[in-house]
C-alpha atoms as a PDB file:
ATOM      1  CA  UNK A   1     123.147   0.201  75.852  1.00  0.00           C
ATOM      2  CA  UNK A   2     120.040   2.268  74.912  1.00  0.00           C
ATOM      3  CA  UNK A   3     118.367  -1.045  73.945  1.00  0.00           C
ATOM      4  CA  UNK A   4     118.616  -2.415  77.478  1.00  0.00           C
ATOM      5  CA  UNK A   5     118.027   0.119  79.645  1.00  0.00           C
ATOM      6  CA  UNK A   6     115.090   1.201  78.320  1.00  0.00           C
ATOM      7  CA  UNK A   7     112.710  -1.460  78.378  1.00  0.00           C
ATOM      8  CA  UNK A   8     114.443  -2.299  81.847  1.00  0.00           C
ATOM      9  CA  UNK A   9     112.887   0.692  82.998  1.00  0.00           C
ATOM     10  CA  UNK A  10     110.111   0.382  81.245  1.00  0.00           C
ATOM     11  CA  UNK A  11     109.338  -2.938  82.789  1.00  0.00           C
ATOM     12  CA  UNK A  12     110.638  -1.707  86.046  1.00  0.00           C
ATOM     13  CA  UNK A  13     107.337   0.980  86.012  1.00  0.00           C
ATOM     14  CA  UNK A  14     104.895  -1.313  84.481  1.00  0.00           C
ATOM     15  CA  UNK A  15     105.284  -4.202  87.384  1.00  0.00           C
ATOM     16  CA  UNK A  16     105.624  -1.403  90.707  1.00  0.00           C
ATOM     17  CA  UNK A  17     102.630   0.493  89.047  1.00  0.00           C
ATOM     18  CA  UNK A  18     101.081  -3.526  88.947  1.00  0.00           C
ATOM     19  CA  UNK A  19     102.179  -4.859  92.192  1.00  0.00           C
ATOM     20  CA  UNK A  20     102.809  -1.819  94.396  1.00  0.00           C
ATOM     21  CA  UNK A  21      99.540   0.089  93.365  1.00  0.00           C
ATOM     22  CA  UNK A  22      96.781  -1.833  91.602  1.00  0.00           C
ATOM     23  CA  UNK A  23      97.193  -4.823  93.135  1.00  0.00           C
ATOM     24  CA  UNK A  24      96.753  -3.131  96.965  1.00  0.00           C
ATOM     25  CA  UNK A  25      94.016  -1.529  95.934  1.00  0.00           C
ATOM     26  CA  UNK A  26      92.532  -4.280  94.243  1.00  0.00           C
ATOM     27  CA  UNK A  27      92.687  -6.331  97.171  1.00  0.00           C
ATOM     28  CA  UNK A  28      92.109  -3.559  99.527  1.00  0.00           C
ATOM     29  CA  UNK A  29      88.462  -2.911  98.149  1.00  0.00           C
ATOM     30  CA  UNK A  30      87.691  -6.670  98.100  1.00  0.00           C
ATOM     31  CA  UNK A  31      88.521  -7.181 101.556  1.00  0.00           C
ATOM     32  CA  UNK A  32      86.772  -3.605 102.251  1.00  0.00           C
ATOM     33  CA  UNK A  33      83.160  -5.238 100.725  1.00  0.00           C
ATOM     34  CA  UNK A  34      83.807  -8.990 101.603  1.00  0.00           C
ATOM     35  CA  UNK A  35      84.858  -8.576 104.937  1.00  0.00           C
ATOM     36  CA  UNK A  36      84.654  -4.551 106.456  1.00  0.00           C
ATOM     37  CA  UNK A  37      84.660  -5.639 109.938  1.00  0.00           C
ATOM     38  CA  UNK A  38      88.120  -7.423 109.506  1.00  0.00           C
ATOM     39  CA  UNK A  39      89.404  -5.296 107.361  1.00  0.00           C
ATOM     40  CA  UNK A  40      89.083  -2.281 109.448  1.00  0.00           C
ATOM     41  CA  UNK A  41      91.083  -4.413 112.184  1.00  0.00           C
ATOM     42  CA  UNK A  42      88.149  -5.874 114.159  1.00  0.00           C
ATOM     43  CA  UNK A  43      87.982  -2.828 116.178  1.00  0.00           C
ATOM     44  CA  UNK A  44      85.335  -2.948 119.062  1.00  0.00           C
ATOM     45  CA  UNK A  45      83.976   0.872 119.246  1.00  0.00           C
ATOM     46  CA  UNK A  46      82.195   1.859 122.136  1.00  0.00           C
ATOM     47  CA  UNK A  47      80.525   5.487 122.496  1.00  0.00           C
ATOM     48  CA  UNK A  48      82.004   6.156 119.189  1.00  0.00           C
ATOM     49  CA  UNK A  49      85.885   5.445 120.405  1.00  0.00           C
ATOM     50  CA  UNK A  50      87.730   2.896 119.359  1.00  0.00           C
ATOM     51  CA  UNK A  51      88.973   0.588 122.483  1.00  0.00           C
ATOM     52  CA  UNK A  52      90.670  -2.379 121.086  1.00  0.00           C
ATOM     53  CA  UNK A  53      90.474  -5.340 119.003  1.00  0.00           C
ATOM     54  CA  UNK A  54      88.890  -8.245 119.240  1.00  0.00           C
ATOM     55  CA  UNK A  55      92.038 -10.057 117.755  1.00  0.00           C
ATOM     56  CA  UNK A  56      95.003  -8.392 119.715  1.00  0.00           C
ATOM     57  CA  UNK A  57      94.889  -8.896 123.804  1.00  0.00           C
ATOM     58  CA  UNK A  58      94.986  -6.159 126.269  1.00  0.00           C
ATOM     59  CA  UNK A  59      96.781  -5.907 129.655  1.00  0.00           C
ATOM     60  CA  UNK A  60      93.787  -6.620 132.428  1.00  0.00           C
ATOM     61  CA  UNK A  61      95.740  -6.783 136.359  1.00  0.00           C
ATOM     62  CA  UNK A  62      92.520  -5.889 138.530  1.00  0.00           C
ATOM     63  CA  UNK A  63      91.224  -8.938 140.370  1.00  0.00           C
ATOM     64  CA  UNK A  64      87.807  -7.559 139.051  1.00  0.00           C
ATOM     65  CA  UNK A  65      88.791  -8.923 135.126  1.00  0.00           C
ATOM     66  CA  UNK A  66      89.427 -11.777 133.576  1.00  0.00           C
ATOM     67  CA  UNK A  67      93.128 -11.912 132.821  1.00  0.00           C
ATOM     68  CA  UNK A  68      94.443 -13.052 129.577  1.00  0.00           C
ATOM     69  CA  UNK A  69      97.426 -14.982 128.693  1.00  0.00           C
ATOM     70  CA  UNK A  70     100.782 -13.621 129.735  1.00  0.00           C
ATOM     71  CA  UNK A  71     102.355 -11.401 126.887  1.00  0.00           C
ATOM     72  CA  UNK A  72     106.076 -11.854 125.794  1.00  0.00           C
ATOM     73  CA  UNK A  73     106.581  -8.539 123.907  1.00  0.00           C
ATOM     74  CA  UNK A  74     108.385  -5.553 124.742  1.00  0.00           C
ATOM     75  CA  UNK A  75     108.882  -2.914 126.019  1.00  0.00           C
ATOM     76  CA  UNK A  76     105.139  -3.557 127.426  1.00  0.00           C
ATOM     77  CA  UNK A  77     102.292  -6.224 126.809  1.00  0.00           C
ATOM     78  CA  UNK A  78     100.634  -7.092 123.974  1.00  0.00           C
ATOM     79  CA  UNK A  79     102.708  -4.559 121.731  1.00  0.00           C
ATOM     80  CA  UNK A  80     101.269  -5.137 118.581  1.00  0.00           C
ATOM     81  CA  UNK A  81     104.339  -3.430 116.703  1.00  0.00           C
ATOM     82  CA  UNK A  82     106.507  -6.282 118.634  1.00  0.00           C
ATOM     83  CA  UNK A  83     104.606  -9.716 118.102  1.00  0.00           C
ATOM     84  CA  UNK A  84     107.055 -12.352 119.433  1.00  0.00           C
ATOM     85  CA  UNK A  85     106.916 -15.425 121.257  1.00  0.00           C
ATOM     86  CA  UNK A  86     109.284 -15.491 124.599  1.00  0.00           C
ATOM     87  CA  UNK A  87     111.095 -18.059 122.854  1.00  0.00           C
ATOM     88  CA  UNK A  88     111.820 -19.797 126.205  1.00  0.00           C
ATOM     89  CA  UNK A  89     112.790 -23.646 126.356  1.00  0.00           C
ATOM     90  CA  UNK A  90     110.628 -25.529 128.955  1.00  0.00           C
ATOM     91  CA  UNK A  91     113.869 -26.071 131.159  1.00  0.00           C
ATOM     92  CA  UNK A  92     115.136 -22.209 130.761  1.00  0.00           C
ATOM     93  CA  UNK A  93     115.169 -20.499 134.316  1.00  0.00           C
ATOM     94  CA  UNK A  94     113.270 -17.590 132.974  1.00  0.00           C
ATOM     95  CA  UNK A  95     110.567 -19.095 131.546  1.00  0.00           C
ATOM     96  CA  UNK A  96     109.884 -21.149 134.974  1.00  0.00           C
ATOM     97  CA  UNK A  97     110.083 -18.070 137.350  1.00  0.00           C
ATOM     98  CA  UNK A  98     107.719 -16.385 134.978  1.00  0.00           C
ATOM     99  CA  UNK A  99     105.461 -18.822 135.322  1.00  0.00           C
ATOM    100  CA  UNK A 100     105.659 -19.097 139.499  1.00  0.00           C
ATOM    101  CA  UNK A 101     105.505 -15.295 140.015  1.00  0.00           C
ATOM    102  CA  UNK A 102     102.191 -15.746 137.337  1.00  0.00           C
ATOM    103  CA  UNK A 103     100.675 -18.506 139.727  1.00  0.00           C
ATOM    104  CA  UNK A 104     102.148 -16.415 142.672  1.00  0.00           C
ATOM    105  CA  UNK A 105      99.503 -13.518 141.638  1.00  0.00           C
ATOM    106  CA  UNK A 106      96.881 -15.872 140.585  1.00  0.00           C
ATOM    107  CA  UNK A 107      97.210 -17.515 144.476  1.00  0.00           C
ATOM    108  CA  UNK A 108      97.020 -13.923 145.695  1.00  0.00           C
ATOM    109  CA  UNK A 109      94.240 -12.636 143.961  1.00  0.00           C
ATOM    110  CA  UNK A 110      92.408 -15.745 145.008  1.00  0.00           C
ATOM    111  CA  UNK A 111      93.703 -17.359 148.056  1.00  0.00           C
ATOM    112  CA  UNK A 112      91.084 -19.500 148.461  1.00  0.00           C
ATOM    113  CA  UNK A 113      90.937 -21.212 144.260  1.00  0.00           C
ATOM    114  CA  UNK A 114      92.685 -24.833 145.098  1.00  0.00           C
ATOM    115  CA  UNK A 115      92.116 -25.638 141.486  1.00  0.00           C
ATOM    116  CA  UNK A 116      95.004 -26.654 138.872  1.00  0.00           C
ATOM    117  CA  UNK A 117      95.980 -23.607 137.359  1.00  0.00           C
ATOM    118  CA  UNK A 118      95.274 -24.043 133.742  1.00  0.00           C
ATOM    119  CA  UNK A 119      98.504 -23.702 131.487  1.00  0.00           C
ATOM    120  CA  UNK A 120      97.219 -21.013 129.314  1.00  0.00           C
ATOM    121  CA  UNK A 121      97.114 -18.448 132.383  1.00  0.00           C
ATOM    122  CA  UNK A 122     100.346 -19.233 132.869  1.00  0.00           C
ATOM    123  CA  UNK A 123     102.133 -19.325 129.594  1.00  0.00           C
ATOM    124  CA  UNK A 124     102.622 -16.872 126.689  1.00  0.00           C
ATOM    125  CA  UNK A 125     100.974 -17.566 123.300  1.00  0.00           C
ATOM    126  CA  UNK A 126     103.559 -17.523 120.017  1.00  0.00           C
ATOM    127  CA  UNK A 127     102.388 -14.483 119.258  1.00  0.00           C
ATOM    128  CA  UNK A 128     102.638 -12.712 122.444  1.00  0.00           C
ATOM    129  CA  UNK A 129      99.264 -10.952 121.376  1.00  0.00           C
ATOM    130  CA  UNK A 130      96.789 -13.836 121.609  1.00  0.00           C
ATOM    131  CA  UNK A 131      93.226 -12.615 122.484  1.00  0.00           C
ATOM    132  CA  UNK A 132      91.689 -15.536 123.662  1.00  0.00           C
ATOM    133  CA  UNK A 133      91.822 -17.522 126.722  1.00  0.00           C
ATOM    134  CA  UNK A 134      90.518 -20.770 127.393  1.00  0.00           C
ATOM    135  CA  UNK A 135      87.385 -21.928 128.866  1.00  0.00           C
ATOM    136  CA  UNK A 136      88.910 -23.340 131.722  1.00  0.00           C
ATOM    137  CA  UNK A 137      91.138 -20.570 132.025  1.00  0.00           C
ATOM    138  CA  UNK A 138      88.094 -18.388 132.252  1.00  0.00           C
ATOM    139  CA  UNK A 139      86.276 -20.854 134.879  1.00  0.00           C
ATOM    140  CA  UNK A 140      89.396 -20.454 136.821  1.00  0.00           C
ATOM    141  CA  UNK A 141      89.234 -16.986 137.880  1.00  0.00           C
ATOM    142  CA  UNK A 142      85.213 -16.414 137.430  1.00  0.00           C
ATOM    143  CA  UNK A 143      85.127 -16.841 141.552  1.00  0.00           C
ATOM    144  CA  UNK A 144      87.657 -14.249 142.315  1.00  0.00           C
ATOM    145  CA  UNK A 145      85.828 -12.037 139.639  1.00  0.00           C
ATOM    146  CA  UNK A 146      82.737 -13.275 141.531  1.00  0.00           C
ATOM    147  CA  UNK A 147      83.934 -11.712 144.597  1.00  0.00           C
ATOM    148  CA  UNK A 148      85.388  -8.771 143.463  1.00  0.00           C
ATOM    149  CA  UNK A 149      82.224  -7.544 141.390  1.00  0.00           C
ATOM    150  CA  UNK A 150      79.794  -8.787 144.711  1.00  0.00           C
ATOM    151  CA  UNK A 151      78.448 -11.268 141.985  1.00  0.00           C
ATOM    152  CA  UNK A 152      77.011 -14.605 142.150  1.00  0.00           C
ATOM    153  CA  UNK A 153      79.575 -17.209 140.852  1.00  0.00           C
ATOM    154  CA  UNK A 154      77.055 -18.612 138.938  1.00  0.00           C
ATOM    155  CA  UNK A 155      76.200 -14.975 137.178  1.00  0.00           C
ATOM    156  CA  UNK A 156      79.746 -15.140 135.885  1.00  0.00           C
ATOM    157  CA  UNK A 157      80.153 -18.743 135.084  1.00  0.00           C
ATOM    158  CA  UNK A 158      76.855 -18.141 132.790  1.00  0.00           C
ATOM    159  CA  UNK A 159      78.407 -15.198 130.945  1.00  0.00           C
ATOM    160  CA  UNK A 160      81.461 -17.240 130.107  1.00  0.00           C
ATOM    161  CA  UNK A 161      79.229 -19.548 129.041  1.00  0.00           C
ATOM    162  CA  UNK A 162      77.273 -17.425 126.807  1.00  0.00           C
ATOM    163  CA  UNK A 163      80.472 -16.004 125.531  1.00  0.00           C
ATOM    164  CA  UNK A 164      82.367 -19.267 124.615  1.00  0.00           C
ATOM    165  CA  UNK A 165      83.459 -19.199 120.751  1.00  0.00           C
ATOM    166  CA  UNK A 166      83.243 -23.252 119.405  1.00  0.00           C
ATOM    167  CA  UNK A 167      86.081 -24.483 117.678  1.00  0.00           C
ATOM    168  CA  UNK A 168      87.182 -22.408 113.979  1.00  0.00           C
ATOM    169  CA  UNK A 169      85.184 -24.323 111.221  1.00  0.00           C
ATOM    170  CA  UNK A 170      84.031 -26.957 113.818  1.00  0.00           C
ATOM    171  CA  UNK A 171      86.850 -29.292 113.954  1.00  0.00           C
ATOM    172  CA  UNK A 172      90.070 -26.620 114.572  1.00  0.00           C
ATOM    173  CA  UNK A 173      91.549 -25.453 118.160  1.00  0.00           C
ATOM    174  CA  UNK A 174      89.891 -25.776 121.206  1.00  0.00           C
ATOM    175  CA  UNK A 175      86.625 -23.685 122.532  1.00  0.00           C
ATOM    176  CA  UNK A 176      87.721 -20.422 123.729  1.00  0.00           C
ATOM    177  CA  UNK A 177      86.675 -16.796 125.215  1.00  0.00           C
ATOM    178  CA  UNK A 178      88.010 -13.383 123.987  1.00  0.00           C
ATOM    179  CA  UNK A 179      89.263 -11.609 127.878  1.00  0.00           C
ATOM    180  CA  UNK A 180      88.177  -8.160 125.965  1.00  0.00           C
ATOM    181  CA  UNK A 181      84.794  -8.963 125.075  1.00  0.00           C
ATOM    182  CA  UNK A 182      83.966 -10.810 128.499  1.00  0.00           C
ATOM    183  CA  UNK A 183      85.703  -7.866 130.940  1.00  0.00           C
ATOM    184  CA  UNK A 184      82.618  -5.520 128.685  1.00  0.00           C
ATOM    185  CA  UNK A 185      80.194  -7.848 129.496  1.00  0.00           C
ATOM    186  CA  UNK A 186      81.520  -7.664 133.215  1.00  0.00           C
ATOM    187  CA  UNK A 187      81.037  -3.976 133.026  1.00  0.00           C
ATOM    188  CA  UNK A 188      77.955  -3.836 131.528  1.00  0.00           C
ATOM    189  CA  UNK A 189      76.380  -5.910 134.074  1.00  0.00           C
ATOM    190  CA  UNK A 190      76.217  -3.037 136.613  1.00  0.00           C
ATOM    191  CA  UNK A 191      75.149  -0.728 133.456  1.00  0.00           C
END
């Protein structure tokens, strides 16, 4: 019996000291001088705090933002600790009143915007924490932001143009905007 437990245990120490210590902090310090910024979490720091991430969405309601892409976690939006899609079939009741109250509010906050409302303003990402909103989805709402800030139109519609990410490696996903980066350019245009 002696003769099997032994090296069982043995073993057993050898591979968690391997995998459940070296190997984290192998991997850990490679990502820590290859990529810092990423593997701190992407955090954007302004006057020393920490006030978000540049790859998890925040919650923006005042007609004076952009607003990002509807948020399907719980108990509030863009949880990161609950990272779910809504899960909703394209016929389910649910998912079509979320999306009328969504283009309800967008109507509100801009009576006057005729425009298709692009689907990503009006849909949840799988994630429920996507950052990113597209560039028509930004175009969208840059008059009501317009108004709001006593901007010219055309002052917004250039910062969403300077702020437009191309396509991941050139050929992947569509051109894009992160709604965290663009609402602090919005705010440091009166700075």
């Amino acid at each position: 019996m002696n003769s099997i437990v032994r090296p069982a245990i043995v073993m057993f120490t050898v591979l968690s000291a391997l995998t459940g210590i070296a190997y984290p902090l192998i991997v850990t310090g490679i990502a820590q001088l290859v990529f810092p910024d990423q593997a701190a979490g992407s955090l954007i720091v302004r006057d020393g705090r920490p006030i978000g991430s540049s790859l998890i969405g925040q919650s923006f309601s005042d007609p004076k933002y952009f607003w990002g892409r509807l948020s399907a976690t719980a108990p509030q939006p863009y949880n990161a600790g609950n990272s779910a899609g809504s899960n909703l079939g394209p016929l389910n009741p649910a998912l079509l009143a979320a999306v009328q109250g969504r283009i309800d509010a967008l109507h509100k906050a801009d009576p006057d915007n005729t425009a298709p409302v692009p689907v990503d303003l009006v849909t949840a990402s799988g994630s429920g924490l996507d950052p990113h909103l597209s560039v028509a989805g930004a175009q969208y709402q840059a008059t009501r932001i317009a108004n709001a800030r006593g901007l010219p139109v055309a002052q917004v519609q250039q910062l969403i143009a300077q702020h437009t990410e191309g396509r991941i490696m050139g050929f992947l996903g569509e051109p894009r905007v992160n709604v965290l980066l663009m609402n602090l350019a919005l705010d440091a245009l009166r700075s």
